[in-house]
C-alpha atoms as a PDB file:
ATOM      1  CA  UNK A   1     -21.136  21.105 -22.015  1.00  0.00           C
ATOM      2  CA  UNK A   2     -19.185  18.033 -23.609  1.00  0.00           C
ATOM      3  CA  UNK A   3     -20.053  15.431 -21.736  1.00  0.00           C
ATOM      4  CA  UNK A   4     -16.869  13.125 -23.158  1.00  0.00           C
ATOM      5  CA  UNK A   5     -14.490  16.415 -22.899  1.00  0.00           C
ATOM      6  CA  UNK A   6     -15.138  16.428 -19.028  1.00  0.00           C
ATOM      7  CA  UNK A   7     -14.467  13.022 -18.918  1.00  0.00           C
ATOM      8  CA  UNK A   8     -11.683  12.968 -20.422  1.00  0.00           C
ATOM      9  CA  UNK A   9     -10.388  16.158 -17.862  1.00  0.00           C
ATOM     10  CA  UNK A  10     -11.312  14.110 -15.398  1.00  0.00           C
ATOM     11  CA  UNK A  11      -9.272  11.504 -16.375  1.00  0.00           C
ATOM     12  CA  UNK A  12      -6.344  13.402 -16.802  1.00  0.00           C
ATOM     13  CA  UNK A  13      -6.159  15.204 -13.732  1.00  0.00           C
ATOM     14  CA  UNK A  14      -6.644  11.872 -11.630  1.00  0.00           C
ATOM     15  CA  UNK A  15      -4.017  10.447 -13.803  1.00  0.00           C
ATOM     16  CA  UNK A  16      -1.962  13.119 -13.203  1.00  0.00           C
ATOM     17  CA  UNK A  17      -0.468  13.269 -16.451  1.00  0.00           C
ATOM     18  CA  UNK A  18      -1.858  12.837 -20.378  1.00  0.00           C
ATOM     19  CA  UNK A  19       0.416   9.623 -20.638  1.00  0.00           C
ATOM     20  CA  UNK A  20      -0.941   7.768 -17.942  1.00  0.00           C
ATOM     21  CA  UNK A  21      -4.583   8.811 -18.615  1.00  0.00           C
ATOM     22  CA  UNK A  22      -3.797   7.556 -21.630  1.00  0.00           C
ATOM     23  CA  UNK A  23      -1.873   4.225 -20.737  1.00  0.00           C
ATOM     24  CA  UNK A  24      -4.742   4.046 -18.130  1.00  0.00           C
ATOM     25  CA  UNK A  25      -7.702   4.427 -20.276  1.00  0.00           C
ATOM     26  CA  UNK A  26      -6.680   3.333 -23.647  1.00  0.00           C
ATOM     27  CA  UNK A  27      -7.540   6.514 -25.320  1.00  0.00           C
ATOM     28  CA  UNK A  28      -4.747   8.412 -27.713  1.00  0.00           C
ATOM     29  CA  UNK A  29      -3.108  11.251 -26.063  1.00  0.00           C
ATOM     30  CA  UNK A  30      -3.758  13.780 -29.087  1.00  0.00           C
ATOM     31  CA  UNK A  31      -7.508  13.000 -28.205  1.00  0.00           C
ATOM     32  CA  UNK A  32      -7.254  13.134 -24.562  1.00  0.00           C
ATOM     33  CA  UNK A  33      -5.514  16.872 -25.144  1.00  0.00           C
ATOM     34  CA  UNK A  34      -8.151  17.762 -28.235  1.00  0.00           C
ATOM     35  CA  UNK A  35     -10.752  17.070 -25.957  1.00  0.00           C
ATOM     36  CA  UNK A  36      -9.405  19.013 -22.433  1.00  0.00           C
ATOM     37  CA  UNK A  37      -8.384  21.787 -24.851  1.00  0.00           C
ATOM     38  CA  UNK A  38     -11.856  22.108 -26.801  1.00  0.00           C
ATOM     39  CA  UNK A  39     -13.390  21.745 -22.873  1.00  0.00           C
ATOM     40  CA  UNK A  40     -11.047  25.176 -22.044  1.00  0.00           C
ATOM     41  CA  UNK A  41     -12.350  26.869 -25.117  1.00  0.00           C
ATOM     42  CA  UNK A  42     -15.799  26.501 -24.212  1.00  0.00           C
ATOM     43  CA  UNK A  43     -15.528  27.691 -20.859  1.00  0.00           C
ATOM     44  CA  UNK A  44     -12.746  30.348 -21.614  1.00  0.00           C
ATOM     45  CA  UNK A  45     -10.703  29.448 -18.520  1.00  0.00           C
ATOM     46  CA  UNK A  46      -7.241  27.738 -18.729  1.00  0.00           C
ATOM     47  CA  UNK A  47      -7.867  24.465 -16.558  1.00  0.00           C
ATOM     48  CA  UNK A  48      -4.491  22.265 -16.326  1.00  0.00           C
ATOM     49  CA  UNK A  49      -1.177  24.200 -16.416  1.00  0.00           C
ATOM     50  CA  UNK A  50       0.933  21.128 -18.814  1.00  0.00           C
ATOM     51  CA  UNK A  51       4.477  19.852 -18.187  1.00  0.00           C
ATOM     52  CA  UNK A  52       7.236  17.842 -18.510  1.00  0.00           C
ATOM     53  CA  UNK A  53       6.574  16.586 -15.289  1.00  0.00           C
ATOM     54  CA  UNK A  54       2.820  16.340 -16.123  1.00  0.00           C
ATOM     55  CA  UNK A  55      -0.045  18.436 -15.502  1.00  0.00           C
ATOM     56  CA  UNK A  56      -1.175  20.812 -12.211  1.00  0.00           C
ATOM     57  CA  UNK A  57      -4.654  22.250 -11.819  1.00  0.00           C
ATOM     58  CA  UNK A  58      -5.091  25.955 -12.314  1.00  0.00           C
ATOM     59  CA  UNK A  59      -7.096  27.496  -9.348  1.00  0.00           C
ATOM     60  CA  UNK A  60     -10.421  27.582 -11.623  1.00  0.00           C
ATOM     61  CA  UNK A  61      -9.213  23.997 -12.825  1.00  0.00           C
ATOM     62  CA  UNK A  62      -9.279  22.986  -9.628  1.00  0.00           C
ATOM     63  CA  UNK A  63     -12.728  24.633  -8.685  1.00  0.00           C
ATOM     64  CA  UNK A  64     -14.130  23.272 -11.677  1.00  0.00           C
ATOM     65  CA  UNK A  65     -12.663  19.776 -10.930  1.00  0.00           C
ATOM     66  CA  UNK A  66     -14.086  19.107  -7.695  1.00  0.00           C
ATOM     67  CA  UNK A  67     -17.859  20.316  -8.808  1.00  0.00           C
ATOM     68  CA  UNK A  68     -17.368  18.348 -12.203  1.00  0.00           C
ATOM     69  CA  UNK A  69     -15.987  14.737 -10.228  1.00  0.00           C
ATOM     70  CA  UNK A  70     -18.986  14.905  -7.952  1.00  0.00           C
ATOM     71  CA  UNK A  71     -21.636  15.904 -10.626  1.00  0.00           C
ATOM     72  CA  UNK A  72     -20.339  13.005 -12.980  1.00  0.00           C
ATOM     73  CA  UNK A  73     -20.668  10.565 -10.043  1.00  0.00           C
ATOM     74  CA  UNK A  74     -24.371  11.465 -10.014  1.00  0.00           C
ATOM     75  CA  UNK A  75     -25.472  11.283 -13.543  1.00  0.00           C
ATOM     76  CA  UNK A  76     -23.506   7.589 -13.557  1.00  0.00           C
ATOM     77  CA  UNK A  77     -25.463   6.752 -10.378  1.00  0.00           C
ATOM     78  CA  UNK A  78     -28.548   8.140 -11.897  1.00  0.00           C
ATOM     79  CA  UNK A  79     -27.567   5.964 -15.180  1.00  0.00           C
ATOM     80  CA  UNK A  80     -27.387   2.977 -12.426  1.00  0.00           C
ATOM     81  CA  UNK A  81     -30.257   3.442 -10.973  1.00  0.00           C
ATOM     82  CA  UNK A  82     -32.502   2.601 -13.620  1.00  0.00           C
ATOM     83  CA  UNK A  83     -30.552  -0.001 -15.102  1.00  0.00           C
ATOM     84  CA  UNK A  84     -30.170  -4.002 -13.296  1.00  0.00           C
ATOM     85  CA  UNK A  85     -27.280  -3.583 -11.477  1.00  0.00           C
ATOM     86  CA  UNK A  86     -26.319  -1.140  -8.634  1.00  0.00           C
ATOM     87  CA  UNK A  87     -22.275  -2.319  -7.868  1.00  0.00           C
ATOM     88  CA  UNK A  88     -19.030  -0.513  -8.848  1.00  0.00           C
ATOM     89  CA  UNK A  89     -17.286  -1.337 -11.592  1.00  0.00           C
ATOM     90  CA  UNK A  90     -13.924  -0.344 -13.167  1.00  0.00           C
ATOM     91  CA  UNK A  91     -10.148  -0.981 -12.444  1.00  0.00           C
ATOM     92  CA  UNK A  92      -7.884  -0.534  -9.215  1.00  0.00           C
ATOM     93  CA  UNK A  93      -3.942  -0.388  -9.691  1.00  0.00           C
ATOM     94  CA  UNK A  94      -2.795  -1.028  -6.288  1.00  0.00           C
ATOM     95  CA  UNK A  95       0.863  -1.435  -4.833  1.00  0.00           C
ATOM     96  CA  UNK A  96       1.924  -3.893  -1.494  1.00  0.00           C
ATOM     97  CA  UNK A  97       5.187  -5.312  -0.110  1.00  0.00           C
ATOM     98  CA  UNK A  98       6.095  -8.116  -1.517  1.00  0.00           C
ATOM     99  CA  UNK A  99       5.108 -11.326   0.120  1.00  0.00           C
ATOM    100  CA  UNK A 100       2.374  -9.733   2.660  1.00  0.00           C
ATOM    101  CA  UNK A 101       0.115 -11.970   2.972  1.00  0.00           C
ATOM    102  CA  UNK A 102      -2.233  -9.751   5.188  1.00  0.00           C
ATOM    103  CA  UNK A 103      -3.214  -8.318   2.408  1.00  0.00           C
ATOM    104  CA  UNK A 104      -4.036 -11.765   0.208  1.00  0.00           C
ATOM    105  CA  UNK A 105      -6.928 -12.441   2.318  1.00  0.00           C
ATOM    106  CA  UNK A 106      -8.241  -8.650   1.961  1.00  0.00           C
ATOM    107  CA  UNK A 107      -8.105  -8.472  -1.600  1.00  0.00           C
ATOM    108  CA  UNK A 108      -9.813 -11.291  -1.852  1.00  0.00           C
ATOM    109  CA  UNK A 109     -12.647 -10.252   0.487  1.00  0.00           C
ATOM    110  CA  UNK A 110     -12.294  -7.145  -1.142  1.00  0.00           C
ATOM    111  CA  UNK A 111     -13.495  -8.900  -4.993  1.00  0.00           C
ATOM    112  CA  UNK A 112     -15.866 -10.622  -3.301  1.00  0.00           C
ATOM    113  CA  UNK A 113     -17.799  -7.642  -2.256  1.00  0.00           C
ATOM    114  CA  UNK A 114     -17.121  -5.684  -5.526  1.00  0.00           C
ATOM    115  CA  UNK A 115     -16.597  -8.091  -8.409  1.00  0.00           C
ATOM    116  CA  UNK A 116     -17.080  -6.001 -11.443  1.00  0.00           C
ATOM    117  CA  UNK A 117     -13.797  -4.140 -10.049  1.00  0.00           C
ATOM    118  CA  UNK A 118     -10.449  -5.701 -11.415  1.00  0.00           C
ATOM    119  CA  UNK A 119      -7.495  -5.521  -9.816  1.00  0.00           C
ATOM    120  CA  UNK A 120      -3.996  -5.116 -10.463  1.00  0.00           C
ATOM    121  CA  UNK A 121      -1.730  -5.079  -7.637  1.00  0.00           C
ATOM    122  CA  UNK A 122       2.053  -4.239  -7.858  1.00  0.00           C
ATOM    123  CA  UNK A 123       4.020  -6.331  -5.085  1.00  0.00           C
ATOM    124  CA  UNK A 124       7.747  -4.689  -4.798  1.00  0.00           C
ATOM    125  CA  UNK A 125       9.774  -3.407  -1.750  1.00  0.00           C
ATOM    126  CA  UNK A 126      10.736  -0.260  -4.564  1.00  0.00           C
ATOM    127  CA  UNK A 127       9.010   2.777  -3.618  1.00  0.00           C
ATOM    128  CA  UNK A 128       6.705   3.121  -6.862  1.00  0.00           C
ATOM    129  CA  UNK A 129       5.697   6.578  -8.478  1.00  0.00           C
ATOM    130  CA  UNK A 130       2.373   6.804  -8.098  1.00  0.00           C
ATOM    131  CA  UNK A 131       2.040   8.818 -10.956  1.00  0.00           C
ATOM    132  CA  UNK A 132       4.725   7.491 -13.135  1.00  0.00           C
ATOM    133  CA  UNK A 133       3.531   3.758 -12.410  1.00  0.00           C
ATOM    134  CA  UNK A 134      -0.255   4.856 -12.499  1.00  0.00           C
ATOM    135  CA  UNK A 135      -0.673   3.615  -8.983  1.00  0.00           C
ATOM    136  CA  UNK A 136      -4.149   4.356  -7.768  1.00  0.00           C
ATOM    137  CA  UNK A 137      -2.944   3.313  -3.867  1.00  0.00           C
ATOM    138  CA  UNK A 138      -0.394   1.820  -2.354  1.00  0.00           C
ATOM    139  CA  UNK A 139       0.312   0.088   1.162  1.00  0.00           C
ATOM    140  CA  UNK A 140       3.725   0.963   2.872  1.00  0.00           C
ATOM    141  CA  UNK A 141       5.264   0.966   6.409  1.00  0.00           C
ATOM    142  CA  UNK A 142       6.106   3.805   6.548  1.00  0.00           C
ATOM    143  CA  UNK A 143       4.460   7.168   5.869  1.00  0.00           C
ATOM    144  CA  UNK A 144       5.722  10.002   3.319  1.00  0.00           C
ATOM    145  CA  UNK A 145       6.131  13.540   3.805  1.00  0.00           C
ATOM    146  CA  UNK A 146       5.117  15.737   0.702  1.00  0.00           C
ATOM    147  CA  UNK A 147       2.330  17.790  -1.123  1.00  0.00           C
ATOM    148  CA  UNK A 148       1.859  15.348  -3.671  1.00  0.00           C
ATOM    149  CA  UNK A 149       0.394  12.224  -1.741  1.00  0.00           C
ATOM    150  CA  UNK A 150      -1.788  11.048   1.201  1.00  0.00           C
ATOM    151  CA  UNK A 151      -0.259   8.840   3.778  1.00  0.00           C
ATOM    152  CA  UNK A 152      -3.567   7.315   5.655  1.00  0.00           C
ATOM    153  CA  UNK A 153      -2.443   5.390   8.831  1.00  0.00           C
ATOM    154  CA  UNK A 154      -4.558   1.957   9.334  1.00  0.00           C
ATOM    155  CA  UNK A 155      -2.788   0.227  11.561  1.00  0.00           C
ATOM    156  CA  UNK A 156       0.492  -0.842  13.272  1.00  0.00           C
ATOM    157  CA  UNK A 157       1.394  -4.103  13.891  1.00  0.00           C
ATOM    158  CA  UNK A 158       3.518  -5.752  16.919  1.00  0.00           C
ATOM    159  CA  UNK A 159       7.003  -7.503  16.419  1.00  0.00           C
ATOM    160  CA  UNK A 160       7.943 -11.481  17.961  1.00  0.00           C
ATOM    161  CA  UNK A 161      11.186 -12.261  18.327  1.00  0.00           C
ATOM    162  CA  UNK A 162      10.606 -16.600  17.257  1.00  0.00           C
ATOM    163  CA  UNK A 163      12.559 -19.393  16.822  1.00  0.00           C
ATOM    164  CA  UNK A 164      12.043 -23.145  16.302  1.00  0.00           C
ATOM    165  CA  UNK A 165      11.841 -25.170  20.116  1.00  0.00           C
ATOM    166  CA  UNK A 166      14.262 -27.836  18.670  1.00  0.00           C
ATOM    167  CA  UNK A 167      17.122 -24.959  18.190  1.00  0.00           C
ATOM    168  CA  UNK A 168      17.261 -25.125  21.862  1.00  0.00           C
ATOM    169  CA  UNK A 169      17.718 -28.963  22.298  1.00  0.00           C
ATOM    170  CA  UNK A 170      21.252 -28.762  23.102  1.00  0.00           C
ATOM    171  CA  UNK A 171      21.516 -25.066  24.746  1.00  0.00           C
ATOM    172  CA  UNK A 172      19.841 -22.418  26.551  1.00  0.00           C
ATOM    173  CA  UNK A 173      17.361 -20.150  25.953  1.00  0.00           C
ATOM    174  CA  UNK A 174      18.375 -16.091  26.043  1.00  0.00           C
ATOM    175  CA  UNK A 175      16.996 -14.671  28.896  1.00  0.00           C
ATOM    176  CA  UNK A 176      18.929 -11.474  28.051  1.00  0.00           C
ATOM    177  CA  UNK A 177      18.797  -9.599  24.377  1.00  0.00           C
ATOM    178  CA  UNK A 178      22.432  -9.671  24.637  1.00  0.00           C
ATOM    179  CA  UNK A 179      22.199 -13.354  24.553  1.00  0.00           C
ATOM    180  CA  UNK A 180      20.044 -13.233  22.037  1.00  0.00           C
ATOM    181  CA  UNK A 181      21.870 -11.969  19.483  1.00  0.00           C
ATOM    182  CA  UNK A 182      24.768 -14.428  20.034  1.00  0.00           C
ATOM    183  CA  UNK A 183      22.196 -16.783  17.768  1.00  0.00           C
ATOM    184  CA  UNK A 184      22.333 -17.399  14.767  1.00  0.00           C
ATOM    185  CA  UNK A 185      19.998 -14.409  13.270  1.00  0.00           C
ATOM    186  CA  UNK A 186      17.782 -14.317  10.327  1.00  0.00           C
ATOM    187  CA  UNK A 187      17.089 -10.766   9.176  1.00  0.00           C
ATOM    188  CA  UNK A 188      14.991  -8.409   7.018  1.00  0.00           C
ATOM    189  CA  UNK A 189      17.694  -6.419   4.747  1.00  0.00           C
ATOM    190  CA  UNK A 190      17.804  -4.941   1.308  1.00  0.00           C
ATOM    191  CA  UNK A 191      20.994  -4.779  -1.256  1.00  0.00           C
ATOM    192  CA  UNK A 192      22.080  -1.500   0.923  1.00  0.00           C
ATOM    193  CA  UNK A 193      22.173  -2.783   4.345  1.00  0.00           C
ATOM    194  CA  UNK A 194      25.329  -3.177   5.524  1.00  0.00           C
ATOM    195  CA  UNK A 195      25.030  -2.461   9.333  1.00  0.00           C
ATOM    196  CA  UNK A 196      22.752  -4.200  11.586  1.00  0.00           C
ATOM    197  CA  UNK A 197      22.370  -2.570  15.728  1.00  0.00           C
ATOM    198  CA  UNK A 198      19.466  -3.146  17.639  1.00  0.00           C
ATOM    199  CA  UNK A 199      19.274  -0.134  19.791  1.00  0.00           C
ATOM    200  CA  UNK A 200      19.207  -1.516  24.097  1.00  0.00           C
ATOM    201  CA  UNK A 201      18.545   2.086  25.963  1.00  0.00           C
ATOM    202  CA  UNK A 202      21.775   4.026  25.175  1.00  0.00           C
ATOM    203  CA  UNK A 203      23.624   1.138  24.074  1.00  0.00           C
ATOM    204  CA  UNK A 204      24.003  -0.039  20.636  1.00  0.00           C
ATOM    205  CA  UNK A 205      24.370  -3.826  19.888  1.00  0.00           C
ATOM    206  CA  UNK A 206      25.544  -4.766  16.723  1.00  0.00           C
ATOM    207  CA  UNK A 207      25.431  -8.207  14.903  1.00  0.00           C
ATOM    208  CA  UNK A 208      25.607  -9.799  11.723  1.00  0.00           C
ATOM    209  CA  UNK A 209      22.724 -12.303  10.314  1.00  0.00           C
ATOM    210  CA  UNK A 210      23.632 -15.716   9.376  1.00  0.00           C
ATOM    211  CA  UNK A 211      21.015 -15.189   6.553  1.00  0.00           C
ATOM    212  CA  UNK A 212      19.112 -12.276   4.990  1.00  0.00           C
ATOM    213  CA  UNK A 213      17.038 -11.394   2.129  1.00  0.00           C
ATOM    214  CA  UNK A 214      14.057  -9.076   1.344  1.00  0.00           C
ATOM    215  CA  UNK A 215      11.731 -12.048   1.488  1.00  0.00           C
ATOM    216  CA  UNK A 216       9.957 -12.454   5.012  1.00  0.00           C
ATOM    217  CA  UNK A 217       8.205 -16.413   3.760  1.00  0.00           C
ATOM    218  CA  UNK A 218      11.821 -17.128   3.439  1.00  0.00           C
ATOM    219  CA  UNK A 219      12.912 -15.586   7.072  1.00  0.00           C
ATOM    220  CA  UNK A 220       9.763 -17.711   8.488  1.00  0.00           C
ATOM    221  CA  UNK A 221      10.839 -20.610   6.297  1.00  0.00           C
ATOM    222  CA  UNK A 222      14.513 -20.481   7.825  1.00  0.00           C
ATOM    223  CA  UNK A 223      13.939 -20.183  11.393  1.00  0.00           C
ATOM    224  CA  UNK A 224      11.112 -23.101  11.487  1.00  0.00           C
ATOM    225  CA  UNK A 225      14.225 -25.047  10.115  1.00  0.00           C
ATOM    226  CA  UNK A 226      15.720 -24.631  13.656  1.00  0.00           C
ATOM    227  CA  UNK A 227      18.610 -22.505  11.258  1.00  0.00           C
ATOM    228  CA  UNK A 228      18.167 -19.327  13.745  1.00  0.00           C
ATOM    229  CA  UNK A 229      15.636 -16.893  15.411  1.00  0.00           C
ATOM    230  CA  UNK A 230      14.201 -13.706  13.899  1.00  0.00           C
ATOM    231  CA  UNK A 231      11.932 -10.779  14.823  1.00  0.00           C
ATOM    232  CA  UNK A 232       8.619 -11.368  12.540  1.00  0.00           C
ATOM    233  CA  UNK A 233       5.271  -9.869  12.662  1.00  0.00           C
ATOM    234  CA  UNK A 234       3.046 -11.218  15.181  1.00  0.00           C
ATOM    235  CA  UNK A 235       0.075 -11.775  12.598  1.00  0.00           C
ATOM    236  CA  UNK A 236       2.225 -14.074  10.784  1.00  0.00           C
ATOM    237  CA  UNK A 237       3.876 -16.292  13.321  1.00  0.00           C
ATOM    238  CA  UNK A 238       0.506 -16.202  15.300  1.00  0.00           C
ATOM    239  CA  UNK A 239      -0.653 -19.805  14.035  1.00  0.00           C
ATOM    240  CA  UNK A 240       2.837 -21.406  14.804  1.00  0.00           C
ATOM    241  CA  UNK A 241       3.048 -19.951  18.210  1.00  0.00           C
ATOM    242  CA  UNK A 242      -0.481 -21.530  18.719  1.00  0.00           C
ATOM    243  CA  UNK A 243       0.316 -24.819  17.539  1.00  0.00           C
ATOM    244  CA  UNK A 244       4.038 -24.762  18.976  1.00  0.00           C
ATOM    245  CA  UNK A 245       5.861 -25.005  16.103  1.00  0.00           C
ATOM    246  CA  UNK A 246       7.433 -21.721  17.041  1.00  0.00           C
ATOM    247  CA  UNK A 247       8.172 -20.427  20.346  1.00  0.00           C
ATOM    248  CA  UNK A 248       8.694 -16.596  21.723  1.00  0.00           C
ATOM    249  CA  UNK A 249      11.844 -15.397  23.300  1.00  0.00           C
ATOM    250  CA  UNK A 250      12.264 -12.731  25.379  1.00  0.00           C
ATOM    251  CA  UNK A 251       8.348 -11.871  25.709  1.00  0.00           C
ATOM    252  CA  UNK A 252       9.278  -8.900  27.938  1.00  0.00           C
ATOM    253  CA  UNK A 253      11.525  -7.304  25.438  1.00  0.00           C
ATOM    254  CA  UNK A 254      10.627  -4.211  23.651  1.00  0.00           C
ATOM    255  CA  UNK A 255      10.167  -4.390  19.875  1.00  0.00           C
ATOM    256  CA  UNK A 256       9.756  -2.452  17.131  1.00  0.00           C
ATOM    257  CA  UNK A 257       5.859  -1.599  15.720  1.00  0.00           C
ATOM    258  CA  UNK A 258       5.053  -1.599  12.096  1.00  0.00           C
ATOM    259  CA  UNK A 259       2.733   1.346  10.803  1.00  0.00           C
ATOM    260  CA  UNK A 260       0.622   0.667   7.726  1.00  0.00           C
ATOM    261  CA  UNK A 261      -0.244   3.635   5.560  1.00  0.00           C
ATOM    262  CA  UNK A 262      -2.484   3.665   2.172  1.00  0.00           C
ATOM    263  CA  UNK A 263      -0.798   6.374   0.121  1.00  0.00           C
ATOM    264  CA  UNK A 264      -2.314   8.066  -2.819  1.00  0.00           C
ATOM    265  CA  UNK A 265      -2.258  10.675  -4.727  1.00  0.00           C
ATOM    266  CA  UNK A 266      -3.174  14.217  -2.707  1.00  0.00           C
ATOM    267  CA  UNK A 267      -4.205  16.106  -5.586  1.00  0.00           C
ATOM    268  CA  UNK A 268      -6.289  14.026  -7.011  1.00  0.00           C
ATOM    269  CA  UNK A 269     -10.158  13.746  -5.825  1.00  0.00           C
ATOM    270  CA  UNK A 270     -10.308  10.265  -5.265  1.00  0.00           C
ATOM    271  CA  UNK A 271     -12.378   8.045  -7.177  1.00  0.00           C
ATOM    272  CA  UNK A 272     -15.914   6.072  -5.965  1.00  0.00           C
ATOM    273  CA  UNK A 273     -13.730   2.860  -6.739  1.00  0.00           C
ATOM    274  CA  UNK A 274     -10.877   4.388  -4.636  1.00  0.00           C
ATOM    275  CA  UNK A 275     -13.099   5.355  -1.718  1.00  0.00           C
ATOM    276  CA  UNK A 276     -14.415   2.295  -1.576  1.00  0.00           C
ATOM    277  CA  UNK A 277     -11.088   0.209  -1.207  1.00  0.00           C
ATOM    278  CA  UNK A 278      -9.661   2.578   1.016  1.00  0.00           C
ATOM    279  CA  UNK A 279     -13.346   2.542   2.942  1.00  0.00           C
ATOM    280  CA  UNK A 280     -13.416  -1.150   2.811  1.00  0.00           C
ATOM    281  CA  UNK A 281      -9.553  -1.468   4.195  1.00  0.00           C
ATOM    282  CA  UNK A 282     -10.295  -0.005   7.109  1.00  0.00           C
ATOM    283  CA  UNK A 283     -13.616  -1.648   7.814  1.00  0.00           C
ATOM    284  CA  UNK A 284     -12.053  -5.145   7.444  1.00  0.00           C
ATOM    285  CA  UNK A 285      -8.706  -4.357   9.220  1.00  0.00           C
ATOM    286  CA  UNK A 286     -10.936  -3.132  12.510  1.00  0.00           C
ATOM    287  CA  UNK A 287     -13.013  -6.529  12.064  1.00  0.00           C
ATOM    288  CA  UNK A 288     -10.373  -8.645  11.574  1.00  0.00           C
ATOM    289  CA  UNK A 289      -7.551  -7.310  13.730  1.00  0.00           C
ATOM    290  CA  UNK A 290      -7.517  -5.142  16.835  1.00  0.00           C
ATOM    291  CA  UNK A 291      -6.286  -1.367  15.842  1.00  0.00           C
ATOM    292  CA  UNK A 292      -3.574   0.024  17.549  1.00  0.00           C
END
């Protein structure tokens, strides 16, 4: 058995296509296919069904897959064991909203408990391709229905409405949601919004923001400006509430949670570098926040 043709299977199939293996590892496509091609010959089975779209495991590909990703995981801890070091090492390509700094401090943690893994992490509000953008996982709030990925909830987090104490030196405080949205309102929107309601029961109230933009450090930047109030995470206002440089309206309100799903690629068997960020996510999420 090739030892570098099974690698380089390996790496195709978790790429999910002969381009990004070969964007991924650095390693011509014509080799990548010589070698995955050669690996079929020897066997006599057809493993990967190829594409336009990319490539799809044949049922004996996929048989063969799963035995040959676990038995090269052994002879590379096996090459570990007897050498001086023990840790992980390799490359992550990771996707997160942009500007969530929940995630700064976890990364971080994250490098400091495997550093001979780099990083590269994506931060857009665009819904990347994991396969076309040779994402390994990406964090979004919201989980996605199909056959191609994973969505793994790991956690949801709780909504404030906030706003700056000195916005209320010359007026009341809403004691209604009604009220509420007769402030000035600093929003979370995209170029498509167009219509903002907050849904009250069966009734709809709508409103248009004074200000809004894609960028929540800007939304938290405007309303401790006294400009207006806003509905923010709770993990991100939590210091200012604290310290009183924010204050919460309407406590009793209802709002909106935000679910957090790691999404990757369902067809793939995910790498020991993969399992261990999406192992270590969830271990530092339950020490660091309380799971809902």
């Amino acid at each position: 058995m090739d030892y570098n043709a099974t690698k380089a299977f390996i790496a195709v199939v978790q790429a999910g296509s002969f381009l990004n293996a070969s964007q991924k590892a650095q390693i011509p496509i014509s080799t990548l296919s010589r070698k995955v091609t050669e690996l079929e010959q020897q066997l006599g089975v057809q493993l990967l069904e190829r594409s336009k779209q990319g490539v799809k495991l044949t049922h004996k590909g996929q048989t063969f897959f799963e035995q040959a990703v676990m038995g090269m995981e052994l002879l590379e801890q096996a090459s570990r064991s007897v050498q001086a070091t023990h840790t992980l090492a390799g490359k992550i390509r990771l996707s997160i909203p942009p500007n969530f700094s929940l995630w700064w401090d976890l990364l971080i943690d994250f490098q400091k408990a495997y550093p001979d893994i780099q990083v590269f992490c994506h931060s857009s509000d665009r819904l990347v391709d994991l396969f076309e953008d040779s994402i390994d996982v990406a964090l979004r709030m919201r989980e996605i229905h199909t056959d191609k990925v994973v969505s793994k909830p790991i956690k949801t987090l709780n909504t404030v409405f906030v706003a700056s104490p000195d916005l209320f030196e010359h007026q009341d405080k809403p004691t209604t949601i009604n009220q509420l949205f007769q402030l000035p309102i600093a929003e979370w929107a995209n170029v498509n919004d167009r219509h903002f309601t907050w849904q009250k029961g069966k009734e709809k109230i709508r409103y248009e923001p004074n200000y809004s933009t894609n960028d929540v450090q800007a939304i938290l930047h405007y309303v401790r400006q006294s400009m207006g109030i806003a509905l923010l995470p709770e993990y991100l206002v939590s210091d200012d509430l604290k310290t009183g440089k924010l204050i919460q309206l309407l406590p009793d309100e209802p709002t909106p949670i935000i679910p957090l799903f790691l999404i990757y690629a369902h067809h793939r068997y995910p790498s020991a570098i993969v399992r261990a960020y999406l192992d270590f996510c969830e271990n530092w999420i339950s020490s660091h926040y309380h799971i809902k």
